[in-house]
Protein backbone atom coordinates (compact mmCIF):
# COMPACT_ATOMS: atom_id res chain seq x y z
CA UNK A 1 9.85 26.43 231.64
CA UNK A 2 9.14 29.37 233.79
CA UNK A 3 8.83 32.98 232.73
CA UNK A 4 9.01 36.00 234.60
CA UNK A 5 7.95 38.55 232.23
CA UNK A 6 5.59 38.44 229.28
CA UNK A 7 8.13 39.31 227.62
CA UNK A 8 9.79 36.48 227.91
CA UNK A 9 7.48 34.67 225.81
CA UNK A 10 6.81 37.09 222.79
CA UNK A 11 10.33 38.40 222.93
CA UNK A 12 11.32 41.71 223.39
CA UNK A 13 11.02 44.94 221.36
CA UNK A 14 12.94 44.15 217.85
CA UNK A 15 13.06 44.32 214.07
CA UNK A 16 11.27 41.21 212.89
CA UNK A 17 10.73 39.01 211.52
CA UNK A 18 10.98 36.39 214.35
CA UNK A 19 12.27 36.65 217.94
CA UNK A 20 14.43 33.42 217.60
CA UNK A 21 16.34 34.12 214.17
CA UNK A 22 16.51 38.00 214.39
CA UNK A 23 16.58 39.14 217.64
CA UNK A 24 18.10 36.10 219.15
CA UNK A 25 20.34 36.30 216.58
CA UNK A 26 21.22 40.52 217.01
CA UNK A 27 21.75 39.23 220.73
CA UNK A 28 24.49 36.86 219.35
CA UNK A 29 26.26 39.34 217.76
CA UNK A 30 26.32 42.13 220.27
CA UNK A 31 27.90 40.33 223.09
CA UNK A 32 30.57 39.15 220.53
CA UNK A 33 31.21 42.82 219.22
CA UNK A 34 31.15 43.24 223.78
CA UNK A 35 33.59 41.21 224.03
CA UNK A 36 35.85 41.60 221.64
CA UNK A 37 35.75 45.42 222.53
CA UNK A 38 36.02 47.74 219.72
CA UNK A 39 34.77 47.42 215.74
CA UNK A 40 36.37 44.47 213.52
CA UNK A 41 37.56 44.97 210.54
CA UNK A 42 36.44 41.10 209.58
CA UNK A 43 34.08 38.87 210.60
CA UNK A 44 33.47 35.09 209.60
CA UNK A 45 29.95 33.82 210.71
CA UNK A 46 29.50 30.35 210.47
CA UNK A 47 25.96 29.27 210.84
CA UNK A 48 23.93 25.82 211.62
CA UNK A 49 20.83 23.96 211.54
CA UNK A 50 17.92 26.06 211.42
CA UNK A 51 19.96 29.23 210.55
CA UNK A 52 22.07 27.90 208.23
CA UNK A 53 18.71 27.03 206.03
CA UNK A 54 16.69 30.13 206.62
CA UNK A 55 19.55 33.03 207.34
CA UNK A 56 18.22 35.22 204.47
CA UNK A 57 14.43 34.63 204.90
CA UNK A 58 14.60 35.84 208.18
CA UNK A 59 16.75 38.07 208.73
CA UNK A 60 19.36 36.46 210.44
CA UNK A 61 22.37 37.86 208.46
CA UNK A 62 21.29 41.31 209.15
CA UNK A 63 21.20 40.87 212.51
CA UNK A 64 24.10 39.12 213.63
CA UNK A 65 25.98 41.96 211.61
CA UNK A 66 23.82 44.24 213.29
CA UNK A 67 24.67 43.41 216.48
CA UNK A 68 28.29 43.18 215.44
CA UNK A 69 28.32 46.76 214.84
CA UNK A 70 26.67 47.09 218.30
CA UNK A 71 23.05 47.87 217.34
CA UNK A 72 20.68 46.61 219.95
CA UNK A 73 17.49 44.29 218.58
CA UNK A 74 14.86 47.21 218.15
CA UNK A 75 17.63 49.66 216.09
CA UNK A 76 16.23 50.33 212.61
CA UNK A 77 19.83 50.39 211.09
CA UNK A 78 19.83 46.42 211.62
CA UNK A 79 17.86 46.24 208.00
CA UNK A 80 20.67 48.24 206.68
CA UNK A 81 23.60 46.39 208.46
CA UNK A 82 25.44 44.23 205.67
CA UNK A 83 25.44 47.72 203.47
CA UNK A 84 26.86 49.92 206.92
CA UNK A 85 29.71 47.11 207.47
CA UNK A 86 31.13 47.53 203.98
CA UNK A 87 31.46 50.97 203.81
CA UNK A 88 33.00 50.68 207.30
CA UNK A 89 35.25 48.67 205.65
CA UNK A 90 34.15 45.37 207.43
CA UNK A 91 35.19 42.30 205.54
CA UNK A 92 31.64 39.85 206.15
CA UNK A 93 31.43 35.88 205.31
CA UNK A 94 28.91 33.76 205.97
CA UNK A 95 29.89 30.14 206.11
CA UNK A 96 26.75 27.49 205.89
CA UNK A 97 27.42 24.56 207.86
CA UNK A 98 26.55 20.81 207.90
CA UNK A 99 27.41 19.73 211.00
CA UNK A 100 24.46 19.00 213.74
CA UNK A 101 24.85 21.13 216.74
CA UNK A 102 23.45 20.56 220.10
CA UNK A 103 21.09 23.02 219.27
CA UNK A 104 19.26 23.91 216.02
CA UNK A 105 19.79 28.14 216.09
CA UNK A 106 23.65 28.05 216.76
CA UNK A 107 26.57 30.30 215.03
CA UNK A 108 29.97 30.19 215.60
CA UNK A 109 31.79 33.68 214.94
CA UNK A 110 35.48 34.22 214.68
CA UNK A 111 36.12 38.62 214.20
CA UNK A 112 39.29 40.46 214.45
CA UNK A 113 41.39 42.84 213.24
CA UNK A 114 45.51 43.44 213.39
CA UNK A 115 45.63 43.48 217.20
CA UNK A 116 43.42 40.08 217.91
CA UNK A 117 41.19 38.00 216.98
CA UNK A 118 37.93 36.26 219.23
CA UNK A 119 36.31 33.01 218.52
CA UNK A 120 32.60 31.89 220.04
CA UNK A 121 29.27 30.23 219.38
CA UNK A 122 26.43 31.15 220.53
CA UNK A 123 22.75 29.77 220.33
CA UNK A 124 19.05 31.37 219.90
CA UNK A 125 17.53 30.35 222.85
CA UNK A 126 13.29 31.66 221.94
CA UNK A 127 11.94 34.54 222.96
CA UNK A 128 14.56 37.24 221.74
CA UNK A 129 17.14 35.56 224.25
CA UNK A 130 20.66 34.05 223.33
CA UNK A 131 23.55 32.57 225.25
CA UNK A 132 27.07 32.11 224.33
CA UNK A 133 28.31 28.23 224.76
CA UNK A 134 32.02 28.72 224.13
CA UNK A 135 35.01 31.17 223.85
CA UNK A 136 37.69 30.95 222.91
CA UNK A 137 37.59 26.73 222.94
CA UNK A 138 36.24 27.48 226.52
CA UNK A 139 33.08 26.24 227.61
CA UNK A 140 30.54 28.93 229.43
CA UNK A 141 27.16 30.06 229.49
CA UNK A 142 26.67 34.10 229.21
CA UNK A 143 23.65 35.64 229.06
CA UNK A 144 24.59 38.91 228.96
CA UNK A 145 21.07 39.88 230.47
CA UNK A 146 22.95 40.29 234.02
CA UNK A 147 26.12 42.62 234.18
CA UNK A 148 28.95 40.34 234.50
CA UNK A 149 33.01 39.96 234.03
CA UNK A 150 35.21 37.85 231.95
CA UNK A 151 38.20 36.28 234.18
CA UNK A 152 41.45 34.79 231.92
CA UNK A 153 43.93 33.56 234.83
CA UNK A 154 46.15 31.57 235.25
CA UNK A 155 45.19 28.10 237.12
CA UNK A 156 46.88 28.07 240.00
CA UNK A 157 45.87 27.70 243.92
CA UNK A 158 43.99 31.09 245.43
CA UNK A 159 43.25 32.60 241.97
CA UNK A 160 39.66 32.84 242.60
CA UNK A 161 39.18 33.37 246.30
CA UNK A 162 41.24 36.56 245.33
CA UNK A 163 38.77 37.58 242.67
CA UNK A 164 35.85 36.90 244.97
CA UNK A 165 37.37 38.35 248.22
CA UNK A 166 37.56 41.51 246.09
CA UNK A 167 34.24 41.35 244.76
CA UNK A 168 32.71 40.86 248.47
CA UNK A 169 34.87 43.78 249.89
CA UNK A 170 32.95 46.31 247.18
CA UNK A 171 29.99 44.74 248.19
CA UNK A 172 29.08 42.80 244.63
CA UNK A 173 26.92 40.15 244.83
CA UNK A 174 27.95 37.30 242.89
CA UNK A 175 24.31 35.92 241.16
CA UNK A 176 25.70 33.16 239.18
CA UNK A 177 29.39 32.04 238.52
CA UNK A 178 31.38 29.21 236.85
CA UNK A 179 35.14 28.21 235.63
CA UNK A 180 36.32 26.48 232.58
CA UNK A 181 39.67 25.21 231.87
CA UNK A 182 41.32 23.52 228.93
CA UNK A 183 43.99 21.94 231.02
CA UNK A 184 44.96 21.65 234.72
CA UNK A 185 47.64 24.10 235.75
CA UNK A 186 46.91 26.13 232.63
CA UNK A 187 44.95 28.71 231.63
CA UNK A 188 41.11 29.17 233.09
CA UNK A 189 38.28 31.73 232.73
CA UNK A 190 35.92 32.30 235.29
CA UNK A 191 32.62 33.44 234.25
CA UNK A 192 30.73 35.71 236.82
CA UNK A 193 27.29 37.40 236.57
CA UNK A 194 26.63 40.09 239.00
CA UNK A 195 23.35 42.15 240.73
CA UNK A 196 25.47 45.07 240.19
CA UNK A 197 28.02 46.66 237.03
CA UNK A 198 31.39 46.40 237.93
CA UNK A 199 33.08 50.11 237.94
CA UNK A 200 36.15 50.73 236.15
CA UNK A 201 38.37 51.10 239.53
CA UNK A 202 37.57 47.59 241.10
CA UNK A 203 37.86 46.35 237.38
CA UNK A 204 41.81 47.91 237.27
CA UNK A 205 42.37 46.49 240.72
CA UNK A 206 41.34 42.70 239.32
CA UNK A 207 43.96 43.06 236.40
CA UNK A 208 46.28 44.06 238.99
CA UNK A 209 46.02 40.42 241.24
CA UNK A 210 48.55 38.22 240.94
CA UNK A 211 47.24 34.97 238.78
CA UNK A 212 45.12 37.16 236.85
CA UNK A 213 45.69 37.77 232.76
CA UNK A 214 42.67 39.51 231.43
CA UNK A 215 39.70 41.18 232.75
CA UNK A 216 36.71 41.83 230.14
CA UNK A 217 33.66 43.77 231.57
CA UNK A 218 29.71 43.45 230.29
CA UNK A 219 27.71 46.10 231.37
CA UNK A 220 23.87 45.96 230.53
């Protein structure tokens, strides 16, 4: 494996204890409280392999909530998460799982509140760094170290040349992209990391294209 940064192999600034479990784990937890957009009022983490075993020792309870309530990996308030989320009113399980995984540091999430709900899992990668695998029951990888947009639309013919016509004409360059579908002729979502954050105007003018159902925005 290749690193560009040092820190990239000792992780980056955080509350400990490790990079993988805490960190990593914070990580997790952001980019679900990023995409699902506002605060949930409940939140049921299920966790597996290594975290399922050592969640309390290190830290890994704290910080997924942490990161829920969008506290980035070196905010102090992460050791004080799980008492912040109940008195917001935040409704917390963690679920201990059996079940192998792919990979050992994996949780699956599912948060909402009256208006919607959001399902993922995402895995600790090392190093502070984490990836979501799946939302929603579709299959992705998201960093969220590169600004990048969320595209629900609907699979049909010319859905994503529009998308990346308009992308080209405001000059974004596309650094890594993928779709996912459950079933042909259904619903897809095109994942798409950019060089650049998407303003709000181009993002109104993709919920605008024919095709397209949902537009969510990650902005680092």
């Amino acid at each position: 494996m290749k690193y560009r940064s040092v820190f990239d192999i000792i992780g980056p600034i955080m509350i400990g204890p490790s990079s993988s479990h805490t960190a990593g784990a914070a990580r997790i937890g952001r980019m679900t409280r990023k995409l699902f957009g506002r605060e949930p009022e409940w939140a049921d983490i299920y966790l597996y392999g290594s975290f399922a075993k050592t969640y309390k020792g290190h830290g890994t309870d704290v910080a997924i909530v942490g990161g829920i309530l969008d506290f980035d990996t070196f905010d102090e308030r992460i050791s004080q998460s799980l008492e912040i989320a109940k008195k917001n009113n935040i409704n917390i399980r963690f679920i201990e799982e059996d079940a192998l995984t792919d990979h050992p540091n994996t949780a699956r999430i599912r948060m909402g509140d009256k208006d919607g709900e959001i399902e993922l899992v995402g895995i600790s990668i090392g190093g502070g760094k984490a990836e979501i695998t799946e939302l929603n029951g579709f299959d992705l990888k998201l960093t969220g170290h590169h600004p990048a947009i969320l595209v629900m639309h609907n699979d049909k013919h010319g859905a994503i040349a529009a998308v990346t016509n308009i992308l080209a004409r405001h000059e974004i360059n596309i650094g890594h992209m993928e779709v996912s579908r459950k079933e042909q002729g259904k619903e897809a979502l095109m994942v798409i990391e950019t060089d650049q954050n998407i303003p709000d105007e181009l993002l109104h003018q993709l919920e605008q294209t024919e095709n397209i159902v949902q537009v969510v925005k990650i902005s680092v």
